[in-house]
N, C-alpha and C. Protein backbone atom coordinates (compact mmCIF):
# COMPACT_ATOMS: atom_id res chain seq x y z
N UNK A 1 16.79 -162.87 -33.15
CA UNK A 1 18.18 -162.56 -33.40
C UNK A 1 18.98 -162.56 -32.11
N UNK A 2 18.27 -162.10 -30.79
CA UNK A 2 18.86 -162.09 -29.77
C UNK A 2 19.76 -163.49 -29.46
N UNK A 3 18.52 -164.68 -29.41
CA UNK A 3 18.76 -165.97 -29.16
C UNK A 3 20.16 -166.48 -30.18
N UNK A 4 19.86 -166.11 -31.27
CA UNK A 4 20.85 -166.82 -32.31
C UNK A 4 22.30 -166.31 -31.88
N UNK A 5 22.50 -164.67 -31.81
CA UNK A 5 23.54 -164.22 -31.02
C UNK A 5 24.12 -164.85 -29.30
N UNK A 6 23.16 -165.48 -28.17
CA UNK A 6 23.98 -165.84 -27.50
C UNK A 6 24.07 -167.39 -27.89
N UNK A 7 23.23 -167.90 -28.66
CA UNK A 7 23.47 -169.48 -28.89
C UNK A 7 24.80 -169.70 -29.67
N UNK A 8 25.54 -168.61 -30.58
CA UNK A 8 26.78 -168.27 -30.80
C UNK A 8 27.78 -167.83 -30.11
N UNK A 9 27.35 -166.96 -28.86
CA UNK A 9 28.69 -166.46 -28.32
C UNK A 9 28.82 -165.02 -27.97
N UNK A 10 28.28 -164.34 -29.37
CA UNK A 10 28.19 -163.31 -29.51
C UNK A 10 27.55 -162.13 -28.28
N UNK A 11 28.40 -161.12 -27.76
CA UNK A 11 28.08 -160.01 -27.11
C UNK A 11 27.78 -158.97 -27.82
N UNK A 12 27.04 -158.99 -28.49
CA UNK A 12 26.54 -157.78 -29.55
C UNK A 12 25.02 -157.36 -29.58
N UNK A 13 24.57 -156.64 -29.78
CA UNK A 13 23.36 -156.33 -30.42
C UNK A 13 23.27 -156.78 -32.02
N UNK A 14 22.13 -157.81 -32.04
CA UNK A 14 21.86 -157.86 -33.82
C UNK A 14 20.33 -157.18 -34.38
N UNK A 15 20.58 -156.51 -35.38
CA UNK A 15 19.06 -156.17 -35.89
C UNK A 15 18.43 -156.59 -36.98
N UNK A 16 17.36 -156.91 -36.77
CA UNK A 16 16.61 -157.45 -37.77
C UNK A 16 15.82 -156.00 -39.00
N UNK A 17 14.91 -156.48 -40.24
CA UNK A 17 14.49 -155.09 -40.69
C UNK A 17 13.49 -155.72 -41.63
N UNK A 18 12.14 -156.22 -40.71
CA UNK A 18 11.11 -156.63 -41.40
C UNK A 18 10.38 -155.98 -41.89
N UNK A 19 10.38 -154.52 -41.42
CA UNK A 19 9.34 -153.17 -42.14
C UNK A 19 10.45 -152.54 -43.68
N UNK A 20 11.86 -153.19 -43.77
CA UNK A 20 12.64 -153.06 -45.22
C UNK A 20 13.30 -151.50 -44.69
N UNK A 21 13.40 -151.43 -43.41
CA UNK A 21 13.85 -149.73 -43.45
C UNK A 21 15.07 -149.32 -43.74
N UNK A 22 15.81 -150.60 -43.11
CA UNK A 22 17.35 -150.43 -43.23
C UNK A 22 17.19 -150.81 -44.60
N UNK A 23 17.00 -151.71 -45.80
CA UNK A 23 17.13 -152.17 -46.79
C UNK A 23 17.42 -150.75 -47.80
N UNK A 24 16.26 -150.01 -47.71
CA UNK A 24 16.26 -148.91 -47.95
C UNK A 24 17.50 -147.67 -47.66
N UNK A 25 17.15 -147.35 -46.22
CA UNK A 25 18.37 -146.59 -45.91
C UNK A 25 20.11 -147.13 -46.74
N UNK A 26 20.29 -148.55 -46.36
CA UNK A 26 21.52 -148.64 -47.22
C UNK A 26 21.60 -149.12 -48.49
N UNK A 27 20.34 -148.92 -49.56
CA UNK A 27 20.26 -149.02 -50.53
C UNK A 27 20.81 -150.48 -51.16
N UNK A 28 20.16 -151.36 -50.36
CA UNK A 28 20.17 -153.28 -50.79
C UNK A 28 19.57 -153.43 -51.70
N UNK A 29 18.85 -152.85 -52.07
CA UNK A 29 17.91 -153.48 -53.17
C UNK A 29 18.09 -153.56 -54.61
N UNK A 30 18.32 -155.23 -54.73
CA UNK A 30 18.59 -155.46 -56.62
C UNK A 30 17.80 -155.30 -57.74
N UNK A 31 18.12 -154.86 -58.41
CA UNK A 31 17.17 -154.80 -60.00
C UNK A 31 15.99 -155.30 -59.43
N UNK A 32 16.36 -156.89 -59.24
CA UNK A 32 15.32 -157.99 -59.44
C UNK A 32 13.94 -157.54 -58.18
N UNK A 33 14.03 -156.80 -57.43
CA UNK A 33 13.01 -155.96 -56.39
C UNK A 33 13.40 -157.08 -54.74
N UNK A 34 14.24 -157.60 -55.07
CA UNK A 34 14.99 -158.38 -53.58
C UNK A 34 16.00 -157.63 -52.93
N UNK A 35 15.85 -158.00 -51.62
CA UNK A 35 17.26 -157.14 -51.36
C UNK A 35 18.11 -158.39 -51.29
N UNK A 36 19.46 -157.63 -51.01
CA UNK A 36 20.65 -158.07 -51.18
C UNK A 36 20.98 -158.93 -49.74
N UNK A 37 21.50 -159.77 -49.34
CA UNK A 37 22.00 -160.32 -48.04
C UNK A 37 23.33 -159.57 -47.95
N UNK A 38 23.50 -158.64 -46.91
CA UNK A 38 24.38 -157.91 -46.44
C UNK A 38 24.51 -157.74 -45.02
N UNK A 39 25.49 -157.88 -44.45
CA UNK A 39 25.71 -157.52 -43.06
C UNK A 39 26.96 -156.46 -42.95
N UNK A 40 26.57 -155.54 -42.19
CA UNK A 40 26.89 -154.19 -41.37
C UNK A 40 27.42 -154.67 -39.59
N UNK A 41 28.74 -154.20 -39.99
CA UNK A 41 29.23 -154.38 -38.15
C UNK A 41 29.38 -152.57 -38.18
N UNK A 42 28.54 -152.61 -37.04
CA UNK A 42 28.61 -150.97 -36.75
C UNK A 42 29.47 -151.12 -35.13
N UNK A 43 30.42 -150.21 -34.78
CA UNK A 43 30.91 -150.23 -33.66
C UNK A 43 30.04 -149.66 -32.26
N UNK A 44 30.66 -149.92 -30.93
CA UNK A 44 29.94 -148.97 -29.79
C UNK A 44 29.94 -147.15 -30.61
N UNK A 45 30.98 -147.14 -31.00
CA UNK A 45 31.37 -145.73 -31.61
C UNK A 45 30.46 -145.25 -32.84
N UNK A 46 29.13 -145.83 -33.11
CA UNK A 46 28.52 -145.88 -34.24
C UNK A 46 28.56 -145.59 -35.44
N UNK A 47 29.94 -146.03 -35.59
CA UNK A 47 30.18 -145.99 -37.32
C UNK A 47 30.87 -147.62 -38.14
N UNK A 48 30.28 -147.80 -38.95
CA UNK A 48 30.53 -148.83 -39.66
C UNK A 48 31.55 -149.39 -39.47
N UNK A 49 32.09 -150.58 -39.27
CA UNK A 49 33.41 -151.27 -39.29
C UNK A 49 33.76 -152.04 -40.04
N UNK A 50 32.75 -152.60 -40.81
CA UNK A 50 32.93 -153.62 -41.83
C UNK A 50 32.03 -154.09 -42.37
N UNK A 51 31.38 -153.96 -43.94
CA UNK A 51 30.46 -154.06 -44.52
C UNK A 51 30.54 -155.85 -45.73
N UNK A 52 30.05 -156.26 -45.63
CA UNK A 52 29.82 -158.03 -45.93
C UNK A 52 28.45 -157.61 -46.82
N UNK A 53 29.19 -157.57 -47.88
CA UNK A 53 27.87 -157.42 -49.13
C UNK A 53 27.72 -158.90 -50.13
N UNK A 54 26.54 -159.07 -50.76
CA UNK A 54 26.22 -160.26 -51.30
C UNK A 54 26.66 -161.70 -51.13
N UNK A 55 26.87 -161.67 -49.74
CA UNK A 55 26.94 -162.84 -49.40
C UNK A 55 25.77 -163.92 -49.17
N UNK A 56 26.32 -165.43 -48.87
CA UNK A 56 25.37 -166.51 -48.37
C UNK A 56 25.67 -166.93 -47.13
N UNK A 57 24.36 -167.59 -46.66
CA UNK A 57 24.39 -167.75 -45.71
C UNK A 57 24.88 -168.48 -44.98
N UNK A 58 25.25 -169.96 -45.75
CA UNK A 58 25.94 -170.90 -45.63
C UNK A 58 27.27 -170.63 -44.88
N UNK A 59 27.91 -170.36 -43.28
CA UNK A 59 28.86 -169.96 -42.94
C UNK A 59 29.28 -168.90 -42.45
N UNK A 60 28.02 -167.59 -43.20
CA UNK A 60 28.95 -166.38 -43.08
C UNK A 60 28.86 -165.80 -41.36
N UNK A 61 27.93 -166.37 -40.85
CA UNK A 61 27.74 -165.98 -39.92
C UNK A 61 29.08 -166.26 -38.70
N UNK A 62 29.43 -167.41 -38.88
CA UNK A 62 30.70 -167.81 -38.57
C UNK A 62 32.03 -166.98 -38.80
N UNK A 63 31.92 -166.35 -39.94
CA UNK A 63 32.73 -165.40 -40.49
C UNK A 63 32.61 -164.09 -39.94
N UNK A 64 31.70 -164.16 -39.75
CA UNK A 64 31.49 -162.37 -39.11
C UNK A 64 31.58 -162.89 -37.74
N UNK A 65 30.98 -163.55 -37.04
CA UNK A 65 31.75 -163.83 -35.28
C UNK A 65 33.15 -164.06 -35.23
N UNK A 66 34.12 -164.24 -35.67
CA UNK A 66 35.00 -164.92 -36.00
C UNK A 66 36.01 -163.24 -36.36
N UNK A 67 35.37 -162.82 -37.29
CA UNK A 67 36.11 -161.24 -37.62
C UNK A 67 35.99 -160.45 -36.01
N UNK A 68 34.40 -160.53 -36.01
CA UNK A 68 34.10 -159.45 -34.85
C UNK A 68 35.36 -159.99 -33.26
N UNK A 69 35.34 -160.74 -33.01
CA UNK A 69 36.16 -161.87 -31.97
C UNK A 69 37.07 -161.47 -32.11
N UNK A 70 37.63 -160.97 -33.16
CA UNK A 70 39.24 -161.03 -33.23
C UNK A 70 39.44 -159.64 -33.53
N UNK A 71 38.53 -158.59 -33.71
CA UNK A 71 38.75 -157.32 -33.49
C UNK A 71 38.84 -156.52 -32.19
C-alpha cells in the first residue's frame, strides 16, 4: 500500500486489514459473509473525514486522491 500511495502522489499513510480487524471494528461485513469495499479518510486529528462505502474499484482511488488533494 505504501508503494501504490507514492506511485500516486499521495502523502498519506494507507492501511491494509488482512487479519479482517478493521472489517470488523467498522462493521463491513455483508449478509453474503464478504466485506464491503469501503474507504475511511481519517485525519492527522484522528477522526474520520470522509467515509466511501460500497464502492468499486474501477477509479475510486482517483477519487479519493483527488478529494483528499483538494482538502
Amino acid at each position: 500500500m505504501e508503494r501504490f500511495a507514492r506511485e500516486k502522489g499521495g502523502s498519506f499513510p494507507m492501511v491494509g486489514d488482512p487479519e479482517g480487524e478493521l472489517i470488523r471494528l467498522y462493521d463491513v461485513m455483508r449478509d453474503s459473509g464478504k466485506a464491503e469495499r469501503s474507504t475511511y479518510v481519517v485525519g492527522r486529528d484522528g477522526l474520520i473525514h470522509k467515509i466511501y462505502e460500497a464502492v468499486k474499484a474501477k477509479g475510486h482511488a482517483a477519487k479519493v486522491l483527488a478529494d483528499v488533494q483538494s482538502s
